[in-house]
Protein backbone atom coordinates (compact mmCIF):
# COMPACT_ATOMS: atom_id res chain seq x y z
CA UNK A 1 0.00 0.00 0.00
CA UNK A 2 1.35 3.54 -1.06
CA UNK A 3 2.58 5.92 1.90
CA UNK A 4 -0.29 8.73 0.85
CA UNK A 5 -3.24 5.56 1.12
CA UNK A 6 -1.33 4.43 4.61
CA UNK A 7 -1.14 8.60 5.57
CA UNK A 8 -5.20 8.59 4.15
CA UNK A 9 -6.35 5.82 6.37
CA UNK A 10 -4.26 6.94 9.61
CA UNK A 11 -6.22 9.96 9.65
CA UNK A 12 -9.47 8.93 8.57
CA UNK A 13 -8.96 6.01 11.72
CA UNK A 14 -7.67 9.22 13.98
CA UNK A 15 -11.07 11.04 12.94
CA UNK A 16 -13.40 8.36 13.95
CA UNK A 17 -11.32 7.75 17.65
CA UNK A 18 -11.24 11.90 17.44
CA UNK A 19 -15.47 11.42 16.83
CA UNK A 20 -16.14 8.77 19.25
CA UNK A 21 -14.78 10.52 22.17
CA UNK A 22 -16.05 13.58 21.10
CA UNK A 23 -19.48 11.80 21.56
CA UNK A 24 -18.29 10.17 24.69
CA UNK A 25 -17.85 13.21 26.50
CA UNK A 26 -20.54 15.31 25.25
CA UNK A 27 -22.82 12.61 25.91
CA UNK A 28 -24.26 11.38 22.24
CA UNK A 29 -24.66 13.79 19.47
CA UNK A 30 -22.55 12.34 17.11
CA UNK A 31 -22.54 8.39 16.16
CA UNK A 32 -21.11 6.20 13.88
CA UNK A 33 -24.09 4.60 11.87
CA UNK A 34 -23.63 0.61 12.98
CA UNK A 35 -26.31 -0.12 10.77
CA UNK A 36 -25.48 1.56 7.71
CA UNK A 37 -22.26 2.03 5.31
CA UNK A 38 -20.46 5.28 5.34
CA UNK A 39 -18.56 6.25 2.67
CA UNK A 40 -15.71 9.31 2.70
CA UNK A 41 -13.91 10.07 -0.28
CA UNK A 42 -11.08 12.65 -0.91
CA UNK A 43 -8.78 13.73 -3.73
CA UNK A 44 -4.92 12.59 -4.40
CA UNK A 45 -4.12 16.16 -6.41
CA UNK A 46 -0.89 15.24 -7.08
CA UNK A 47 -1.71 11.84 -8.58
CA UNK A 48 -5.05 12.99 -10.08
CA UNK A 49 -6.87 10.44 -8.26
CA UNK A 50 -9.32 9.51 -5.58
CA UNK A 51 -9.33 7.25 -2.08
CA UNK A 52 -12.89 6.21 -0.92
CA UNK A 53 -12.83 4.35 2.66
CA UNK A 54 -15.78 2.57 3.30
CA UNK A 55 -16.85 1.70 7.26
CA UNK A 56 -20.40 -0.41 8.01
CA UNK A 57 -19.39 -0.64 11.54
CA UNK A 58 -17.52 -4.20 11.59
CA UNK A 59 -14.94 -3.75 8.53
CA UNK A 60 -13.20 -1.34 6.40
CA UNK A 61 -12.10 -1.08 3.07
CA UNK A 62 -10.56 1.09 0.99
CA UNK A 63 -10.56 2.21 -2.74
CA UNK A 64 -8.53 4.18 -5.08
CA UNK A 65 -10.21 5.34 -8.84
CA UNK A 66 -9.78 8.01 -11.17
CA UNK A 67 -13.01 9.92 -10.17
CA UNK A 68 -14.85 10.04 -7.30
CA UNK A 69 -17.76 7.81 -8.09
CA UNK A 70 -15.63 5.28 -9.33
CA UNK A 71 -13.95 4.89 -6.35
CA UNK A 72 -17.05 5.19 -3.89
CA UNK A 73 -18.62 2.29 -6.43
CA UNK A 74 -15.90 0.27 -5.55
CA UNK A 75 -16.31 0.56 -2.05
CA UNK A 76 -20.02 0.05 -2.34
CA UNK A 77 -19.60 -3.36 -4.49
CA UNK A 78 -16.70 -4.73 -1.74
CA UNK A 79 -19.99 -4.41 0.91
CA UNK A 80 -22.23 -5.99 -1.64
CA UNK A 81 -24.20 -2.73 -2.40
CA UNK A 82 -25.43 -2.17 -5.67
CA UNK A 83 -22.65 0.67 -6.99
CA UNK A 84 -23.62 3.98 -8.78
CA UNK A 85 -22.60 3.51 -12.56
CA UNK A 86 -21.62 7.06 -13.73
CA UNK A 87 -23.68 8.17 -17.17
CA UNK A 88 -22.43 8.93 -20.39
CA UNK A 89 -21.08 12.56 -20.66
CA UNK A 90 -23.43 14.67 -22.05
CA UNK A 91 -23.53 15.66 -25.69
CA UNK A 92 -21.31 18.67 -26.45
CA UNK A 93 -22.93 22.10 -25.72
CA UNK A 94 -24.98 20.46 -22.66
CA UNK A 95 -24.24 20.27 -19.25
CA UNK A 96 -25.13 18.02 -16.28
CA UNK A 97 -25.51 18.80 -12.52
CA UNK A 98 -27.73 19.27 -9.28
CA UNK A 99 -29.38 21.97 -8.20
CA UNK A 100 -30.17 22.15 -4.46
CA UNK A 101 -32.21 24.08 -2.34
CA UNK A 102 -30.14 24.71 1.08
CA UNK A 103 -31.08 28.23 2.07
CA UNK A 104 -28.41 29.31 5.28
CA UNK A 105 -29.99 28.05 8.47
CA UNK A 106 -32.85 25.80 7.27
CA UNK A 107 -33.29 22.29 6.19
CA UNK A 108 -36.60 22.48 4.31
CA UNK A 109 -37.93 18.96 3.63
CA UNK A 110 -38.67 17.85 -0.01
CA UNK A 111 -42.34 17.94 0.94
CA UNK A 112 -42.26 21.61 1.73
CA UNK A 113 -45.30 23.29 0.04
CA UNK A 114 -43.17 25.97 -1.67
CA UNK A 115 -42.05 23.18 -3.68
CA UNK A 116 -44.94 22.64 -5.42
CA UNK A 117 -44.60 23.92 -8.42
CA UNK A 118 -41.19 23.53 -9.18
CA UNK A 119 -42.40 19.30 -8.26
CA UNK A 120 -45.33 19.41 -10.69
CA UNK A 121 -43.80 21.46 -13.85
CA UNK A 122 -39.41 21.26 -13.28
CA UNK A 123 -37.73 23.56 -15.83
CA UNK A 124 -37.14 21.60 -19.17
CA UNK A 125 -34.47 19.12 -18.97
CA UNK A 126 -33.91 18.68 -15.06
CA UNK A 127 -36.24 16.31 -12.84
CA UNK A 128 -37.36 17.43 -9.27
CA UNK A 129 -35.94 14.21 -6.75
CA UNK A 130 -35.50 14.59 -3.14
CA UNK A 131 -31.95 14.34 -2.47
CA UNK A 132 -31.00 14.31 1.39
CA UNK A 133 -34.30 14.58 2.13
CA UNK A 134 -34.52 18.48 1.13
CA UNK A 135 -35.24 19.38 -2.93
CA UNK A 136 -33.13 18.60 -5.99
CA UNK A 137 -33.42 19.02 -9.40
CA UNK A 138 -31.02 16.70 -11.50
CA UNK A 139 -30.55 18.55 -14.54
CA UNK A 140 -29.05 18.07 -18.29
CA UNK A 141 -29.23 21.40 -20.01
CA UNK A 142 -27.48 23.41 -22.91
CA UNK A 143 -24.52 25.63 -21.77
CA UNK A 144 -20.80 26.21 -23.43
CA UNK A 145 -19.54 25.95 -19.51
CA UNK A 146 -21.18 24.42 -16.92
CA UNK A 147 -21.68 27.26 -14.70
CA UNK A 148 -23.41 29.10 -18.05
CA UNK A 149 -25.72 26.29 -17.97
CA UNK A 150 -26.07 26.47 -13.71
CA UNK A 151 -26.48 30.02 -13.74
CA UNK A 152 -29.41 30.13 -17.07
CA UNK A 153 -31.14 27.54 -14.93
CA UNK A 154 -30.59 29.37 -11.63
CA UNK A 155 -32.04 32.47 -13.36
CA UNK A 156 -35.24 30.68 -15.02
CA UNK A 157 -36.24 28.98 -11.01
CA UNK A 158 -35.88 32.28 -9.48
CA UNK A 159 -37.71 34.51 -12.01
CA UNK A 160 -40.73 31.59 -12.25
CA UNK A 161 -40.55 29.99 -9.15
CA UNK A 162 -39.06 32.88 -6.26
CA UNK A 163 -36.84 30.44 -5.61
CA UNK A 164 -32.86 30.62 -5.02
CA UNK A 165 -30.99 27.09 -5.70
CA UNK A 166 -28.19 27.82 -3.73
CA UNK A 167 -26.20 24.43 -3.61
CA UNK A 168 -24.43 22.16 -6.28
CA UNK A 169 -24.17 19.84 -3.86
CA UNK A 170 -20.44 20.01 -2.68
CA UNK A 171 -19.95 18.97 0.84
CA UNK A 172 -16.50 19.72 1.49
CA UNK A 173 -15.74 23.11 -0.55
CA UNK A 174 -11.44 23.18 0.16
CA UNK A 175 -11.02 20.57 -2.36
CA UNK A 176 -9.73 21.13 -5.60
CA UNK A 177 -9.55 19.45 -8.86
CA UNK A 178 -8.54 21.44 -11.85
CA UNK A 179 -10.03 19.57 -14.18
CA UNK A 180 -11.12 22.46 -16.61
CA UNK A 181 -14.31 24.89 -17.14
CA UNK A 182 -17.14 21.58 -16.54
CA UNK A 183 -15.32 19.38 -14.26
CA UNK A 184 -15.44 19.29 -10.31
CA UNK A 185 -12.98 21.84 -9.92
CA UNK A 186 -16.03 24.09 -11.76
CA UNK A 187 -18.83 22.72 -9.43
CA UNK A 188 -17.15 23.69 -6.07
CA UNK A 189 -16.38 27.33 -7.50
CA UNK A 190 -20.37 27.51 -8.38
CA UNK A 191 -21.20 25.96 -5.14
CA UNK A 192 -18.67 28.91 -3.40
CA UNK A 193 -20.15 31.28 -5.62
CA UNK A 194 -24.03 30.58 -5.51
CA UNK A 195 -23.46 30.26 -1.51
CA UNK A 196 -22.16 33.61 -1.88
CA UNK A 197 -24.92 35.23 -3.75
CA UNK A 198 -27.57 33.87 -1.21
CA UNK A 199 -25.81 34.78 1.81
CA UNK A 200 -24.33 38.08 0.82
CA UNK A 201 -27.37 40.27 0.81
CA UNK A 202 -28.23 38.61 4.02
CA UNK A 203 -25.71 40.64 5.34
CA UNK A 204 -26.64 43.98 3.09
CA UNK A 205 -24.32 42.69 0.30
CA UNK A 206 -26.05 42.98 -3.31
CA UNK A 207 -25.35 40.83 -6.08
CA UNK A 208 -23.67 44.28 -7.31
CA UNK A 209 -21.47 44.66 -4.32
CA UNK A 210 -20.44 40.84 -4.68
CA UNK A 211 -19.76 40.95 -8.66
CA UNK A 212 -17.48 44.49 -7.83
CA UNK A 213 -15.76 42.45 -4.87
CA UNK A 214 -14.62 39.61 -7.42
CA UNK A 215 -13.83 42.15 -10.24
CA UNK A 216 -11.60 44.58 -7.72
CA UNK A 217 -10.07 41.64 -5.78
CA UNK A 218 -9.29 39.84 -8.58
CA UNK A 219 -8.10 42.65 -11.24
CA UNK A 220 -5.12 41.51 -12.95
CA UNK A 221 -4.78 38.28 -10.89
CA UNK A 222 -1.87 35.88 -12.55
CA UNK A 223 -1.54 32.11 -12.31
C-alpha cells in the first residue's frame, strides 16, 4: 500500500477515535451509523486520483479510482451494495448537474409546500428528486460551460418559481480538482459562488457589491 493511502487511512482512523470521544464526552450527538455504510472520499491532487474508505461498523475497506464515483462504487460493491454507474457525458454544448435548495440556516424537507410547483412542472431538462431529504433538481441542459448552464437555470427557477438554488451539492468546498471549465474543480467554485450570492445580501451585500468584490479583488490576478 502507497505511503499517501497508509497517511489517508491513519487519519481517517484518527477522525473516527477523534469522533467517538467527542461523543463520549458530550454525551451522544454524534454516532457512527452501525447499521449503515459510510462512505468518505477525498482527492490525491498530485496523482489525479481519488481514495474512498468505506466503514459499516464491523470492517473497512478502501478504494482508489480516477473519479470520485468510481472509487465510492468500488467501495459500495466490496460491501455488496449495488454501486452507482456514472452516465455517459453529455452531448457537447450540454451540461449536467444538481441543483439544491439549502437556504443558510434551514433544512426544508422535499415535501415543503413551496415546492410545489417547481415538483409538478421542473424547468425543461432537469427532474425534481428529493436528495437528502430536502429538494433537488437533477438537470441536463445546454450551456458552453457548466456554470453558463447552472447560472441560465438558476435564473429561469428564481424569475418563475421565487426560488434561489443555492447548492451544487459540494460537501466539502477546500477541495480542488482542476479539471477544466465543466469538471469538479467548476462545481465547487459555483457551489462557493451561488453560496455567496444567497448569503451576501443577508448581510446587506447585493449581487452588485459581490460581482465588484470579485472584479476589484481579482483585477489583474496571474496564475
Amino acid at each position: 500500500m502507497s505511503e499517501p493511502v497508509e497517511a489517508a487511512e491513519f487519519a481517517f482512523e484518527l477522525g473516527w477515535r477523534l469522533r467517538g470521544l467527542e461523543a463520549a464526552l458530550g454525551g451522544g450527538g454524534w454516532r457512527r451509523a452501525g447499521a449503515g455504510l459510510s462512505v468518505r472520499v477525498w482527492a490525491d491532487e498530485a496523482g489525479g486520483t481519488w481514495t474512498a474508505v468505506g466503514d459499516d461498523g464491523r470492517r473497512r475497506v478502501t478504494r482508489v479510482g480516477g473519479s470520485a464515483g468510481e472509487a465510492t462504487e468500488q467501495v459500495q460493491e466490496a460491501f455488496g451494495v449495488e454501486g452507482w454507474r456514472p452516465q455517459p457525458p453529455p452531448p457537447p454544448g450540454w451540461q449536467r448537474f444538481t441543483l439544491l435548495h439549502r437556504p443558510a440556516g434551514e433544512c426544508p424537507p422535499y415535501e415543503d409546500p413551496r415546492y410545489d410547483r417547481l415538483r409538478a412542472k421542473p424547468p425543461r431538462g432537469c427532474v425534481a428528486e428529493p436528495v437528502g431529504g430536502g429538494f433537488g433538481l437533477r438537470c441536463e441542459r445546454p450551456g458552453v460551460r457548466l456554470l453558463d448552464a447552472v447560472a441560465a437555470t438558476c435564473a429561469e427557477v428564481r424569475e418563475g418559481y421565487g426560488l434561489l438554488l443555492c447548492d451544487l451539492g459540494v460537501e466539502k468546498v477546500q477541495e480542488w480538482m482542476e479539471d477544466g471549465p465543466d469538471g469538479w474543480g467548476a462545481e465547487i467554485v459555483g457551489q462557493l459562488l451561488l453560496m455567496a450570492a444567497e448569503r451576501g445580501p443577508r448581510l446587506g451585500y447585493s449581487v452588485e457589491d459581490l460581482a465588484g468584490f470579485l472584479r476589484m479583488a481579482a483585477a489583474g490576478a496571474v496564475r
